[in-house]
N, C-alpha and C. Protein backbone atom coordinates (compact mmCIF):
# COMPACT_ATOMS: atom_id res chain seq x y z
N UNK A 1 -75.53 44.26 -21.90
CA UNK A 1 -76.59 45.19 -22.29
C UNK A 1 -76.38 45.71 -23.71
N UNK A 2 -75.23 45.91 -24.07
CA UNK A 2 -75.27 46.46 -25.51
C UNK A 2 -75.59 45.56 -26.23
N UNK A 3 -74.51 44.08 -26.04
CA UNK A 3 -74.82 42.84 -26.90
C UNK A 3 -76.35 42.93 -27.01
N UNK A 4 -77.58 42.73 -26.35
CA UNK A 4 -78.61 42.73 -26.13
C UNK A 4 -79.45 43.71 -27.18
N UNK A 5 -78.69 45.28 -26.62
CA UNK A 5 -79.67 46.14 -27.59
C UNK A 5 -79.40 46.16 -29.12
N UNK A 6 -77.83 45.55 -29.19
CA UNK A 6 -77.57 45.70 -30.61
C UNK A 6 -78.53 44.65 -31.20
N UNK A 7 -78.61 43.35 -30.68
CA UNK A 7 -79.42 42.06 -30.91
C UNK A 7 -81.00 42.32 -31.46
N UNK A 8 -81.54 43.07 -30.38
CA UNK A 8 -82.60 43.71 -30.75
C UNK A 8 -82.68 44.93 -32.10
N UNK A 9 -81.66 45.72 -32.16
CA UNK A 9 -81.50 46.45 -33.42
C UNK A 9 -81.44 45.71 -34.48
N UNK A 10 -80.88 44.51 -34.55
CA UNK A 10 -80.87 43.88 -35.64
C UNK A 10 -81.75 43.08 -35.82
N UNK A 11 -82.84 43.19 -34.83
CA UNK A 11 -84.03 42.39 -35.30
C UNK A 11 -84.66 43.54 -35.95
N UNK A 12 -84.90 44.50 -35.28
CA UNK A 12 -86.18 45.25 -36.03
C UNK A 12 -85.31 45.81 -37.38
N UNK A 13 -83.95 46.12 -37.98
CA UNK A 13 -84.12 45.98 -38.85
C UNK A 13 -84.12 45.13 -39.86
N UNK A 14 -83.89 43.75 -39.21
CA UNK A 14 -84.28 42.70 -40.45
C UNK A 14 -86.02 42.86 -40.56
N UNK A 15 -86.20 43.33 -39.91
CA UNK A 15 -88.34 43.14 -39.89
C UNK A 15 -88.60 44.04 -41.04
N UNK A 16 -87.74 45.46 -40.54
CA UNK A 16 -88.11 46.15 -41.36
C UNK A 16 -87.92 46.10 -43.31
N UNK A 17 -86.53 45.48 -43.29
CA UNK A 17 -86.24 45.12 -44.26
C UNK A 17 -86.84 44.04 -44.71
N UNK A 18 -87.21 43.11 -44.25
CA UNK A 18 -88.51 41.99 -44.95
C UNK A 18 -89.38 42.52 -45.25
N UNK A 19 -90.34 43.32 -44.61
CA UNK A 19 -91.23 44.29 -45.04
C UNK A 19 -91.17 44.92 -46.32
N UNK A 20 -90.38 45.57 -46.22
CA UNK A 20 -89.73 46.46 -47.61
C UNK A 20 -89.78 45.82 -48.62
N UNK A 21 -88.46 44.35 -48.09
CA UNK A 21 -88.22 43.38 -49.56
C UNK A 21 -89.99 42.87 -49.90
N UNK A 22 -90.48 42.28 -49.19
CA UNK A 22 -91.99 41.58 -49.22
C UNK A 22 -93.03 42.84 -50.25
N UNK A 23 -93.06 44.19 -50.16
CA UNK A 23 -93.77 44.83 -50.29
C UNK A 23 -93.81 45.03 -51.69
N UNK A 24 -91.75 45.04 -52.31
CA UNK A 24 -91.51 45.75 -53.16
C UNK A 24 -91.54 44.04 -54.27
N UNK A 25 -91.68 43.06 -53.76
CA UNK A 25 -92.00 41.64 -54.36
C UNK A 25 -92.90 41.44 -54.84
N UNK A 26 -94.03 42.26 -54.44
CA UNK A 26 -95.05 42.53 -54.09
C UNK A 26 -95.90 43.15 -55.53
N UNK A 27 -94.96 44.28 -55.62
CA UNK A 27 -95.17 45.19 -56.59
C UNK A 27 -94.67 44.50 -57.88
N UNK A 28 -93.07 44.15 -57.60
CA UNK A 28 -92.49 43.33 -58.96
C UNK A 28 -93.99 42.26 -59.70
N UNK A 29 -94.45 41.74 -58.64
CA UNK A 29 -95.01 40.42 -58.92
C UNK A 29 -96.28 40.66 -59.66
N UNK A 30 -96.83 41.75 -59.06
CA UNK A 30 -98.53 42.82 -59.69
C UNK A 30 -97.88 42.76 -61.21
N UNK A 31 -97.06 43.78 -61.46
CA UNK A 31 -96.25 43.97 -62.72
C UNK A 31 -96.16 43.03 -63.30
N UNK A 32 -95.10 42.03 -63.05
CA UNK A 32 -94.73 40.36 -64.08
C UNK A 32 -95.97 39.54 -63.82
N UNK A 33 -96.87 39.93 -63.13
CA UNK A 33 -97.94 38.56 -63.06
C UNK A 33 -97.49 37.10 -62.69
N UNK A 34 -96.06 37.25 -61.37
CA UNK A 34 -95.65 36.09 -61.01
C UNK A 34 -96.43 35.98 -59.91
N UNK A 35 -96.25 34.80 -59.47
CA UNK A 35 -96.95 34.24 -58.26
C UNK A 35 -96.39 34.49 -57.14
N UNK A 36 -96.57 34.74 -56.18
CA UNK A 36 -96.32 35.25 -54.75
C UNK A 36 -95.30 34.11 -54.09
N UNK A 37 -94.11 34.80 -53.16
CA UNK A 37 -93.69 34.11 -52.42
C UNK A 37 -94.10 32.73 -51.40
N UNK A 38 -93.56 31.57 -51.61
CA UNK A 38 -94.22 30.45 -51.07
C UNK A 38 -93.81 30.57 -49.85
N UNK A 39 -94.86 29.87 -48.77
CA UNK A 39 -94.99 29.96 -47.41
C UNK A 39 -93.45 29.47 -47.01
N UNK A 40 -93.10 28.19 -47.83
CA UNK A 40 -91.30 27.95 -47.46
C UNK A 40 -90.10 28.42 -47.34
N UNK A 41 -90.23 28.73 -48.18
CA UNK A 41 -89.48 30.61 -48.71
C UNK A 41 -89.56 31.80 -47.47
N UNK A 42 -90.75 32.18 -46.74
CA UNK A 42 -90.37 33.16 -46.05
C UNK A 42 -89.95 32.53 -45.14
N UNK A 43 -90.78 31.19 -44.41
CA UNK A 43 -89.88 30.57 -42.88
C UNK A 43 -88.41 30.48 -44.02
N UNK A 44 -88.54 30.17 -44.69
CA UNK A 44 -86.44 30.04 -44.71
C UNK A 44 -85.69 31.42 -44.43
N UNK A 45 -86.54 32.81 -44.86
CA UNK A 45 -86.22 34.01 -44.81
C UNK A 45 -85.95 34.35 -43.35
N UNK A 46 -86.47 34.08 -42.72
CA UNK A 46 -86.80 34.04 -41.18
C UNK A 46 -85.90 33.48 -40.52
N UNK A 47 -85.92 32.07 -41.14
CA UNK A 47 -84.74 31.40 -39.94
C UNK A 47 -83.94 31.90 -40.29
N UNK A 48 -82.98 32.44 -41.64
CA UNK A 48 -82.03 32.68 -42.17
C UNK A 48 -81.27 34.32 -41.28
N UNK A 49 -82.54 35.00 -41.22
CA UNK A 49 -82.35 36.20 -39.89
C UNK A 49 -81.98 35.81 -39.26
N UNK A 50 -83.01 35.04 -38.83
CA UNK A 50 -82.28 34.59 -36.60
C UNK A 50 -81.27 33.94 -36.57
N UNK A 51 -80.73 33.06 -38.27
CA UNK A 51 -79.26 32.37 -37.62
C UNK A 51 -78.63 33.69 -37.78
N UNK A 52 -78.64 34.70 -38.73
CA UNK A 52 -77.83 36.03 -38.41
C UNK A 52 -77.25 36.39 -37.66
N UNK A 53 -78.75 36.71 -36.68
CA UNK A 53 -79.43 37.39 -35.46
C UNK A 53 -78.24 36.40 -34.36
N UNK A 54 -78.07 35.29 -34.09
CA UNK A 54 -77.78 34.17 -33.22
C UNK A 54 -76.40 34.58 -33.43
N UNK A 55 -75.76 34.13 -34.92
CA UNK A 55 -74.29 34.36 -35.12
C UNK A 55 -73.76 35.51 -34.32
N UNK A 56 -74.68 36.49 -34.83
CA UNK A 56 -73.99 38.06 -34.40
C UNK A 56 -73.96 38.25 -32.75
N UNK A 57 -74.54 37.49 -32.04
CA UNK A 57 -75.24 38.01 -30.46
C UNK A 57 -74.21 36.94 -30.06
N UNK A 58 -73.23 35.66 -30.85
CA UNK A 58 -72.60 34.48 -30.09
C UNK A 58 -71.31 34.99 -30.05
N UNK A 59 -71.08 35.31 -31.14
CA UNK A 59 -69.60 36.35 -31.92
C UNK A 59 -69.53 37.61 -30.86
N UNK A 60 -70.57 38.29 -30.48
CA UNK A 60 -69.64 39.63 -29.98
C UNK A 60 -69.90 38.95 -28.69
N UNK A 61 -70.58 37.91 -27.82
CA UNK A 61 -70.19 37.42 -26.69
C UNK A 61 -68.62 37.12 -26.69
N UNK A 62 -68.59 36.18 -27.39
CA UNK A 62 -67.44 35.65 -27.35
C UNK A 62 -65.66 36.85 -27.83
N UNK A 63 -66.31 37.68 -28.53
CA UNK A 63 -65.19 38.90 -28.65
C UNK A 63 -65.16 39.24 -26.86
N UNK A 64 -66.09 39.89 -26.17
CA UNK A 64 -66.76 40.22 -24.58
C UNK A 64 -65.65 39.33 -24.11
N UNK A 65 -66.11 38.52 -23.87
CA UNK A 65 -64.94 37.19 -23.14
C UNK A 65 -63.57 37.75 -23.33
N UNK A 66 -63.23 37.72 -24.65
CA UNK A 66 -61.59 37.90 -25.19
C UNK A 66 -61.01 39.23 -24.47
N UNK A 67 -62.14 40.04 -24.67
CA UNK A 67 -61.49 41.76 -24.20
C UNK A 67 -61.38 41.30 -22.81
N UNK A 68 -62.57 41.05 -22.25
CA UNK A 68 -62.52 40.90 -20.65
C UNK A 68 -61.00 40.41 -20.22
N UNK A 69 -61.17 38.89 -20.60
CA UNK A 69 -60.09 38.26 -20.72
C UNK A 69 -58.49 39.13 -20.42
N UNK A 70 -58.03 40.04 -21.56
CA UNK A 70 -57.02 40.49 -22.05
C UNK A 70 -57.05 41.86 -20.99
N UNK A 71 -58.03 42.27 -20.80
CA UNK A 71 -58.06 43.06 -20.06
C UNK A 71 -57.92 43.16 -18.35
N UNK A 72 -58.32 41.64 -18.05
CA UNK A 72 -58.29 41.87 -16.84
C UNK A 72 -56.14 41.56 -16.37
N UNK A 73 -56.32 40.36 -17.27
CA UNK A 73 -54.54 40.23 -17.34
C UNK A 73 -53.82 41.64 -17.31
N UNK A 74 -54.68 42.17 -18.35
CA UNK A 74 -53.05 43.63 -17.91
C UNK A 74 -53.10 44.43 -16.95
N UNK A 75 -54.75 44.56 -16.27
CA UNK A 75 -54.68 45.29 -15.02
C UNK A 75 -54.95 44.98 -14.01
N UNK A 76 -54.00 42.98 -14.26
CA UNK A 76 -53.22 42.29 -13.17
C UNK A 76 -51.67 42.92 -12.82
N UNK A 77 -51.41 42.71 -14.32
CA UNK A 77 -50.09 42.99 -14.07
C UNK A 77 -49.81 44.53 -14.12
N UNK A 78 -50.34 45.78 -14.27
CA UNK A 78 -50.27 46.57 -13.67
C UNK A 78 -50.51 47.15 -12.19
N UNK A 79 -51.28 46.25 -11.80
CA UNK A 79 -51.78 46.52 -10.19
C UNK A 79 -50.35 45.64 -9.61
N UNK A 80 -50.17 44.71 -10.33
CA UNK A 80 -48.85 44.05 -9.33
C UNK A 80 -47.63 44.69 -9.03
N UNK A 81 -47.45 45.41 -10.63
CA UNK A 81 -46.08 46.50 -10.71
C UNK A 81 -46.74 47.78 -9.59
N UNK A 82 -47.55 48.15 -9.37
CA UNK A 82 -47.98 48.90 -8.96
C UNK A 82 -47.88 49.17 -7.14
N UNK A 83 -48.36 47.59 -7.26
CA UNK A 83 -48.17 47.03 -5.80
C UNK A 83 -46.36 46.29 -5.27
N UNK A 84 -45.73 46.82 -6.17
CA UNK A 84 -44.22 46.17 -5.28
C UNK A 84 -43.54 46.56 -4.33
N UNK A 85 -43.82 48.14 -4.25
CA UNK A 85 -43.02 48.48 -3.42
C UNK A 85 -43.75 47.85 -1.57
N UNK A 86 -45.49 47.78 -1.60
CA UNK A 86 -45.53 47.18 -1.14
C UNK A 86 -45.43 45.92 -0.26
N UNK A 87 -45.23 45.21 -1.47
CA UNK A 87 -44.91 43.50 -1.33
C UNK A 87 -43.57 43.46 -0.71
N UNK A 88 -42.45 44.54 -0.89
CA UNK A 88 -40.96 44.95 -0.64
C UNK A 88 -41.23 45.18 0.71
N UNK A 89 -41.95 45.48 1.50
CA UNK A 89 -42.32 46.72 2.60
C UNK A 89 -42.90 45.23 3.08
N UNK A 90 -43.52 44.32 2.92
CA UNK A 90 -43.94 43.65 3.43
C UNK A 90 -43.14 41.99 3.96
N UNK A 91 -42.36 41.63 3.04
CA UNK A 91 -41.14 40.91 3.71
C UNK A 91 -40.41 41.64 4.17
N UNK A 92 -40.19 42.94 4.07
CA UNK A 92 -39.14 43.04 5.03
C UNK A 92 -39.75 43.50 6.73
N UNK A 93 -40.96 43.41 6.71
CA UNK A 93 -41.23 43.59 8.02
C UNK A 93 -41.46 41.69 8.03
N UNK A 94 -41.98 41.22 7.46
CA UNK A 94 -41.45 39.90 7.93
C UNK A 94 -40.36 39.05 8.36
N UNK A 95 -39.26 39.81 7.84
CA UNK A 95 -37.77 39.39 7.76
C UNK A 95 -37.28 40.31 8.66
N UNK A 96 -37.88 41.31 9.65
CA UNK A 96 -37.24 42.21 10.38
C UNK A 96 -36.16 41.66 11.79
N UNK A 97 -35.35 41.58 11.82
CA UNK A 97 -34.77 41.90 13.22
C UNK A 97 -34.17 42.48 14.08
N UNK A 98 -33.28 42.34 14.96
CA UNK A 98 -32.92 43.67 16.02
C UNK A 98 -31.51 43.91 14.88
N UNK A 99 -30.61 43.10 14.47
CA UNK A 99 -29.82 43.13 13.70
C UNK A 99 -30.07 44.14 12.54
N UNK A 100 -30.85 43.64 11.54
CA UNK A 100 -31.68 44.16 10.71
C UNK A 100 -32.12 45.93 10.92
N UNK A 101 -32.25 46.23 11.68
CA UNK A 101 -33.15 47.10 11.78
C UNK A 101 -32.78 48.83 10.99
N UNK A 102 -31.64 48.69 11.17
CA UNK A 102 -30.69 49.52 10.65
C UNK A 102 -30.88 49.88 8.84
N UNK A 103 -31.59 48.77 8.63
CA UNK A 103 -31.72 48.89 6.91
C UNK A 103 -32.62 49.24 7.03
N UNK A 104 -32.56 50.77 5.53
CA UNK A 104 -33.60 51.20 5.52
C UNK A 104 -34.51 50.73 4.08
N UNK A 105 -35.77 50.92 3.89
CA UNK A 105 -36.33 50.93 2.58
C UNK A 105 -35.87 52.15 1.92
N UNK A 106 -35.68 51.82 0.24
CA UNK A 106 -36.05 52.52 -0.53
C UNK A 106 -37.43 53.10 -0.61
N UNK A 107 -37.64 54.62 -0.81
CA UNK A 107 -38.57 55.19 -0.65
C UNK A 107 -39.11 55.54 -1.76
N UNK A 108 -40.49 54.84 -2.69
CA UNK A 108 -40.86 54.91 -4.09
C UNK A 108 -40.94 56.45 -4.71
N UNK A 109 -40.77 56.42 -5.77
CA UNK A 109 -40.73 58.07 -6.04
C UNK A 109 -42.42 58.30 -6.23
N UNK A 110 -43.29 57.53 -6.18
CA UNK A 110 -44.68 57.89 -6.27
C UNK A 110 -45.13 58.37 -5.00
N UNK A 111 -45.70 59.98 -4.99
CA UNK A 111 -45.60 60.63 -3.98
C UNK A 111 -47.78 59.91 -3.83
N UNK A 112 -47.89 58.80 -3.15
CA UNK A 112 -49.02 58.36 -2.77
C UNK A 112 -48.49 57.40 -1.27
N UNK A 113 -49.64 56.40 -1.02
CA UNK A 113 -49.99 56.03 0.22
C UNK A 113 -48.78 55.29 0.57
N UNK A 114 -48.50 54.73 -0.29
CA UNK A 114 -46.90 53.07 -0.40
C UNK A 114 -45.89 53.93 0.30
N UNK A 115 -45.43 55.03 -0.25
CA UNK A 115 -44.33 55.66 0.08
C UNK A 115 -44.68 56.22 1.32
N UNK A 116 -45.84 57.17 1.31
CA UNK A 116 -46.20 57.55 3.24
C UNK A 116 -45.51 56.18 3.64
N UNK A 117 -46.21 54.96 3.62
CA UNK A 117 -46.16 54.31 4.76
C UNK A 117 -44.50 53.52 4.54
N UNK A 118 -44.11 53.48 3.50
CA UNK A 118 -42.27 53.40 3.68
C UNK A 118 -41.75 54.19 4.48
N UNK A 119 -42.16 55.35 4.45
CA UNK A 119 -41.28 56.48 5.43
C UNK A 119 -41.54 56.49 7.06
N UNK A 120 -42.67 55.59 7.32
CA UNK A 120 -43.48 55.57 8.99
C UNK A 120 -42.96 54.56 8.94
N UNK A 121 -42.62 53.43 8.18
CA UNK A 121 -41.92 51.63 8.30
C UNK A 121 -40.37 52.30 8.82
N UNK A 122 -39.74 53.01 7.95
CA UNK A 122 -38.27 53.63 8.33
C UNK A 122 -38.38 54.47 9.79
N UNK A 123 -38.91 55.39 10.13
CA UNK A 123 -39.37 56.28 11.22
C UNK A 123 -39.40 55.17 12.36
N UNK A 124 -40.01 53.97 12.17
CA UNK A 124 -40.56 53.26 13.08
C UNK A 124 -39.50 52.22 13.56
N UNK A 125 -38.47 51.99 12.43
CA UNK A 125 -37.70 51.23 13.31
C UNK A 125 -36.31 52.12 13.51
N UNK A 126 -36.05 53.24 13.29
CA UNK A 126 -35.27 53.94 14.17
C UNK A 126 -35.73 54.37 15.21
N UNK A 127 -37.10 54.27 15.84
CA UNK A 127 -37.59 54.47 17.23
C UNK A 127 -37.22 53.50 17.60
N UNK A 128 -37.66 52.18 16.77
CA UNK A 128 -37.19 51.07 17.93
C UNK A 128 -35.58 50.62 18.13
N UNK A 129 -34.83 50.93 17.01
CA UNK A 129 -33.49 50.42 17.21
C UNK A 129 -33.10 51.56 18.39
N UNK A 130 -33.21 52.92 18.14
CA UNK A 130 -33.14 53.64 19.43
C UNK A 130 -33.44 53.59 20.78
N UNK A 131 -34.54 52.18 20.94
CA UNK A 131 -35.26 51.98 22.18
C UNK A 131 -33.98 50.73 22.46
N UNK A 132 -33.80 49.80 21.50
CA UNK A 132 -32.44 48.89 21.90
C UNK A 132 -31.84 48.85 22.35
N UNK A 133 -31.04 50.38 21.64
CA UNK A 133 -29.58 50.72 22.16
C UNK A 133 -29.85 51.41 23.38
N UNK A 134 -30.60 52.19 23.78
CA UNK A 134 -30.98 52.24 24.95
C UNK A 134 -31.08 51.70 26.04
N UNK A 135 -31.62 50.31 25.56
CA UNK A 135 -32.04 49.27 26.49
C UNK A 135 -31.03 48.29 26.73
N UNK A 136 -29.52 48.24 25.98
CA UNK A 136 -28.06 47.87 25.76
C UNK A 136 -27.81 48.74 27.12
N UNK A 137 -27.46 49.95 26.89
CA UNK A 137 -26.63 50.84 27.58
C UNK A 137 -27.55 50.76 29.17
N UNK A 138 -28.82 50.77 29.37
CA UNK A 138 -29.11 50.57 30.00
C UNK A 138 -28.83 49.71 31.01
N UNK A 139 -28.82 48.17 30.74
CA UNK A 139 -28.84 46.94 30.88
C UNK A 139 -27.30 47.05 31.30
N UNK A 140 -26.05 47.59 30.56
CA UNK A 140 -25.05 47.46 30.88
C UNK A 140 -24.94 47.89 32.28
N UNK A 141 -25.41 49.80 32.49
CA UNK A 141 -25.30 50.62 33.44
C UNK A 141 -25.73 49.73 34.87
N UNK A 142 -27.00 49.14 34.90
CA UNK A 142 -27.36 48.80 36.09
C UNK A 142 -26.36 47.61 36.21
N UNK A 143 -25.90 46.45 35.49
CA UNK A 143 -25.14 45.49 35.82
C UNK A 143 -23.95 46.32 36.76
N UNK A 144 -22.95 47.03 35.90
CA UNK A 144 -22.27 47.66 36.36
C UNK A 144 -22.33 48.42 37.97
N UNK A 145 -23.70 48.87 38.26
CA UNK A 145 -24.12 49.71 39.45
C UNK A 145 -23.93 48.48 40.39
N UNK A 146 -24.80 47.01 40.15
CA UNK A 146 -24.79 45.94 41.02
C UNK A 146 -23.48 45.05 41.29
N UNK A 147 -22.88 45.12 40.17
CA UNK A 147 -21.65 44.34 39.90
C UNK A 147 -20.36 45.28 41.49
N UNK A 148 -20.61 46.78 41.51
CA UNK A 148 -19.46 47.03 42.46
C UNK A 148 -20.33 46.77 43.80
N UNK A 149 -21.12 46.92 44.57
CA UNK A 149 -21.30 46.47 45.71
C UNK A 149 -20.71 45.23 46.34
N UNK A 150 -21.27 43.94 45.14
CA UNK A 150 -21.45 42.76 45.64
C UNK A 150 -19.74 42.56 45.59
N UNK A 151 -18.99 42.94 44.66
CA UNK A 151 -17.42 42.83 44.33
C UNK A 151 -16.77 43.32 45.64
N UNK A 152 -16.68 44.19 45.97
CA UNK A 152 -16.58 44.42 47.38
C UNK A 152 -16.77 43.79 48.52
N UNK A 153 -18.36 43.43 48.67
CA UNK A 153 -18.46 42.31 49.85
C UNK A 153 -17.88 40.56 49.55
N UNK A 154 -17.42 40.42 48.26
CA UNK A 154 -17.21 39.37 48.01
C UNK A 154 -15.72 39.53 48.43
N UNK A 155 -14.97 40.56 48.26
CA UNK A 155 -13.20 40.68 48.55
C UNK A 155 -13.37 41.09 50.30
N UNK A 156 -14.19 41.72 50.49
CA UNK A 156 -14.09 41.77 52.32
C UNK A 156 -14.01 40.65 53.03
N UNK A 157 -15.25 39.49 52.41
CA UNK A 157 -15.23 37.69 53.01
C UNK A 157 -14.15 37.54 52.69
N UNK A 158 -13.53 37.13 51.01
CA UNK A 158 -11.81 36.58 51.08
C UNK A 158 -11.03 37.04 51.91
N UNK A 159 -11.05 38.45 52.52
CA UNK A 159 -9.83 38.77 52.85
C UNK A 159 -9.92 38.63 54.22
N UNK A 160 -11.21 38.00 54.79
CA UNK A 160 -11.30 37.99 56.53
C UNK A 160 -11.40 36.45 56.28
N UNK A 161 -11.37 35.78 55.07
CA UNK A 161 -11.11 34.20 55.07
C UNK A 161 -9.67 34.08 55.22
N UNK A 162 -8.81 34.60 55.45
CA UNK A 162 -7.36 34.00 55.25
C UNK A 162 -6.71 34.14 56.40
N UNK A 163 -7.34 35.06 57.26
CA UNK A 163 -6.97 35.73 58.40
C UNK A 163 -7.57 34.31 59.43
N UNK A 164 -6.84 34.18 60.52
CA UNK A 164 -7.98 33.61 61.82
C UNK A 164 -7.84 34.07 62.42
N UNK A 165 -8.40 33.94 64.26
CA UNK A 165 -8.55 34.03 65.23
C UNK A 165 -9.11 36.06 64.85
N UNK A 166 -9.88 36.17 64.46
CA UNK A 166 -10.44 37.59 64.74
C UNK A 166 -10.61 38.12 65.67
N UNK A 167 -10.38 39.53 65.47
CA UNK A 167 -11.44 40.01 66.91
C UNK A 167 -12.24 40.48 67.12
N UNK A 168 -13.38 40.70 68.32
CA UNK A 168 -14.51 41.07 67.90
C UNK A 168 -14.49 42.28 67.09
N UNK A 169 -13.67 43.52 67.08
CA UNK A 169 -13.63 44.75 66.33
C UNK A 169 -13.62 44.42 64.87
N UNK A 170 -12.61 43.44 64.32
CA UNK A 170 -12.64 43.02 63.03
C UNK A 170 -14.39 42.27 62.52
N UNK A 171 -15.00 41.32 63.53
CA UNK A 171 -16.17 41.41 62.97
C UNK A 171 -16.78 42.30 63.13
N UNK A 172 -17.04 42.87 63.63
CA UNK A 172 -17.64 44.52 63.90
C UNK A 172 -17.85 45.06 62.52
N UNK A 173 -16.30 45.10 62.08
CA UNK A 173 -16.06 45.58 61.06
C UNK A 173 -16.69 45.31 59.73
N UNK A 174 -16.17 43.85 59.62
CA UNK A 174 -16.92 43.38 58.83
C UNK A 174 -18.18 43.25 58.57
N UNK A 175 -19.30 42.89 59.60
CA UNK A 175 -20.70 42.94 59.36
C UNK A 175 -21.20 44.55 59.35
N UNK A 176 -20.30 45.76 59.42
CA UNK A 176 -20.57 46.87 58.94
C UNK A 176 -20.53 47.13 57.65
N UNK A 177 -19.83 46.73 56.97
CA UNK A 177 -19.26 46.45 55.49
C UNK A 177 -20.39 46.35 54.98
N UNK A 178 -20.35 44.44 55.42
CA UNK A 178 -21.90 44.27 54.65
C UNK A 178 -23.14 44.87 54.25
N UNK A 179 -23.33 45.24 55.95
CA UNK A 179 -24.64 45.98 55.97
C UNK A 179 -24.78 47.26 54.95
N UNK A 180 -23.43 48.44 55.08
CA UNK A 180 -23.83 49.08 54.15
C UNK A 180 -23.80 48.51 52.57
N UNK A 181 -23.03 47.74 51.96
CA UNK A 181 -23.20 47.21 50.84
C UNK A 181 -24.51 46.98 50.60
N UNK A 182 -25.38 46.37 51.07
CA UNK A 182 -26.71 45.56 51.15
C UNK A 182 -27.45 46.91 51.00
N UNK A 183 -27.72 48.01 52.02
CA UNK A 183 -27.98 48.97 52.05
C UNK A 183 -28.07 49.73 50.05
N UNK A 184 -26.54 50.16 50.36
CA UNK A 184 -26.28 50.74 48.60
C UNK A 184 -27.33 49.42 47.63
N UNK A 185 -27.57 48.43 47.40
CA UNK A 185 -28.39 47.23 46.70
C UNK A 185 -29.74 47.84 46.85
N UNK A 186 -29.84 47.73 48.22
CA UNK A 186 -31.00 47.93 48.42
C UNK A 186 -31.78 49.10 47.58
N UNK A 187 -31.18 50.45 47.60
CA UNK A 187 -31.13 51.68 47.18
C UNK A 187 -31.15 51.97 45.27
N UNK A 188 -29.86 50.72 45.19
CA UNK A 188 -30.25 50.48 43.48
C UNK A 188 -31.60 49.83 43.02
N UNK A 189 -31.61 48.60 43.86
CA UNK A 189 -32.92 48.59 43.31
C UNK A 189 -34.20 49.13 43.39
N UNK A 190 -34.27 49.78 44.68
CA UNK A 190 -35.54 50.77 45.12
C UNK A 190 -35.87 52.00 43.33
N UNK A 191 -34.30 51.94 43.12
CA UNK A 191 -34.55 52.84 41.79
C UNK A 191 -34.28 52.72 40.66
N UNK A 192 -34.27 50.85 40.70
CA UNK A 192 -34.86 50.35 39.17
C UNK A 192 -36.36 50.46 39.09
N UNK A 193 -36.81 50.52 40.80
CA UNK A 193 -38.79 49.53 40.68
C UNK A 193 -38.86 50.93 40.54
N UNK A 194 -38.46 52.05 40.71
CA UNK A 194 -39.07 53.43 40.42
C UNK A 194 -39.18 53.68 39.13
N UNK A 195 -37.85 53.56 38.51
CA UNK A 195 -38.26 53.74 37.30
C UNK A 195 -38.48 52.96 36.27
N UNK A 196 -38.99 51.82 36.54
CA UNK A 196 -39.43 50.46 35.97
C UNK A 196 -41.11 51.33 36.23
N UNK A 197 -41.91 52.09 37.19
CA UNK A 197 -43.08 52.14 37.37
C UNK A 197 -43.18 53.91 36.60
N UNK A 198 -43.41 53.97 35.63
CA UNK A 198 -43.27 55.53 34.77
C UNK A 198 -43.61 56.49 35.01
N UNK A 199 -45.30 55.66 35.49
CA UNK A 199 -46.44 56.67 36.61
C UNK A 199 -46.16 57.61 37.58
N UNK A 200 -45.30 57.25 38.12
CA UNK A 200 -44.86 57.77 39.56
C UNK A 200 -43.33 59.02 39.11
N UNK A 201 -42.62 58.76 38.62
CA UNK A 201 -41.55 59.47 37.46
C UNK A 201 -41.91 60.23 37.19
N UNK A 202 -41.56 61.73 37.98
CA UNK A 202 -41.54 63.18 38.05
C UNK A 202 -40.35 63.47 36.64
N UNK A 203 -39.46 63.16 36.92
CA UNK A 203 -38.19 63.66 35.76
C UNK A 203 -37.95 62.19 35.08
N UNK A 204 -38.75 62.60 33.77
CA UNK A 204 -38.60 61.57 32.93
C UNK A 204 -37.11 61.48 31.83
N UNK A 205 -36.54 62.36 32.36
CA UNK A 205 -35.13 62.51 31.59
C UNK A 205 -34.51 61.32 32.59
């Protein structure tokens, strides 16, 4: 649009200035008793404008281009510097693992959106490494809970395997064993599916 209006400014004042020059030729010519400008002469005057007119409207296009050009490059590479801490924030949630998790981001000193969301990226995986280790200690605890029942009924069979001729009191014995072992199992797991189901979980501690 400017290229345009300047284009147009420089027509009307070449008009105006032909005018002027033509008028005051005009006058010279009344005075010296020369003969008037030939019809060749002004089309040359004319075209000689519009190649002006053309030069000037091709030239500041082409300056347009150059700025654009130069301009858009640097506020490439300012939006990129701009955008790193991003791009940082963004492999490393690509590169995240349970290992990993423990590292934190650097937190940009630009108090805007990048850094909020560095500090909810950090926040977020100490919830989850916390849900891990949780789910470690967890995982250990119940092995442990299942591991002594069955250890038990497994040393009651060895130790009524070595023995023979039983008597009925000794099996007695033994299939009492069992039963409560099985029982205590039974009981652990009744209160994994409890608290495996959250819904139902009065004391969520």
């Amino acid at each position: 649009l400017m290229n345009y209006s300047a284009t147009q400014m420089a027509s009307q004042v070449a008009q105006v200035t032909t005018l002027a020059q033509s008028t005051s030729d005009i006058d010279n010519q009344m005075e010296l008793q020369q003969p008037a400008m030939s019809l060749g002469e002004s089309i040359e005057s004319i075209e000689r404008q519009q190649q002006i007119i053309d030069n000037f409207y091709r030239n500041s296009f082409l300056y347009m281009l150059f700025i654009i050009m130069i301009g858009g490059s640097m506020m490439y590479l300012f939006s990129k510097s701009i955008l790193l801490p991003l791009a940082k924030l963004n492999d490393k949630i690509k590169n995240s693992t349970v290992s990993t998790l423990s590292d934190k981001l650097s937190v940009p000193n630009s108090d805007d959106e990048i850094a909020e969301l560095t500090v909810s990226f950090n926040k977020m995986t100490d919830r989850i490494q916390e849900a891990f280790l949780f789910q470690q200690q967890f995982s250990g605890n119940v092995a442990h809970e299942l591991r002594t029942p069955l250890t038990i009924m497994k040393t009651k069979i060895d130790v009524f395997e070595k023995r023979e001729n039983h008597t009925p009191a000794e099996y007695k014995e033994l299939i009492l064993n069992q039963k409560n072992q099985l029982i205590r199992l039974s009981e652990i797991i009744q209160t994994l599916l409890e608290i495996t189901n959250t819904d139902d979980v009065q004391e969520k501690e």
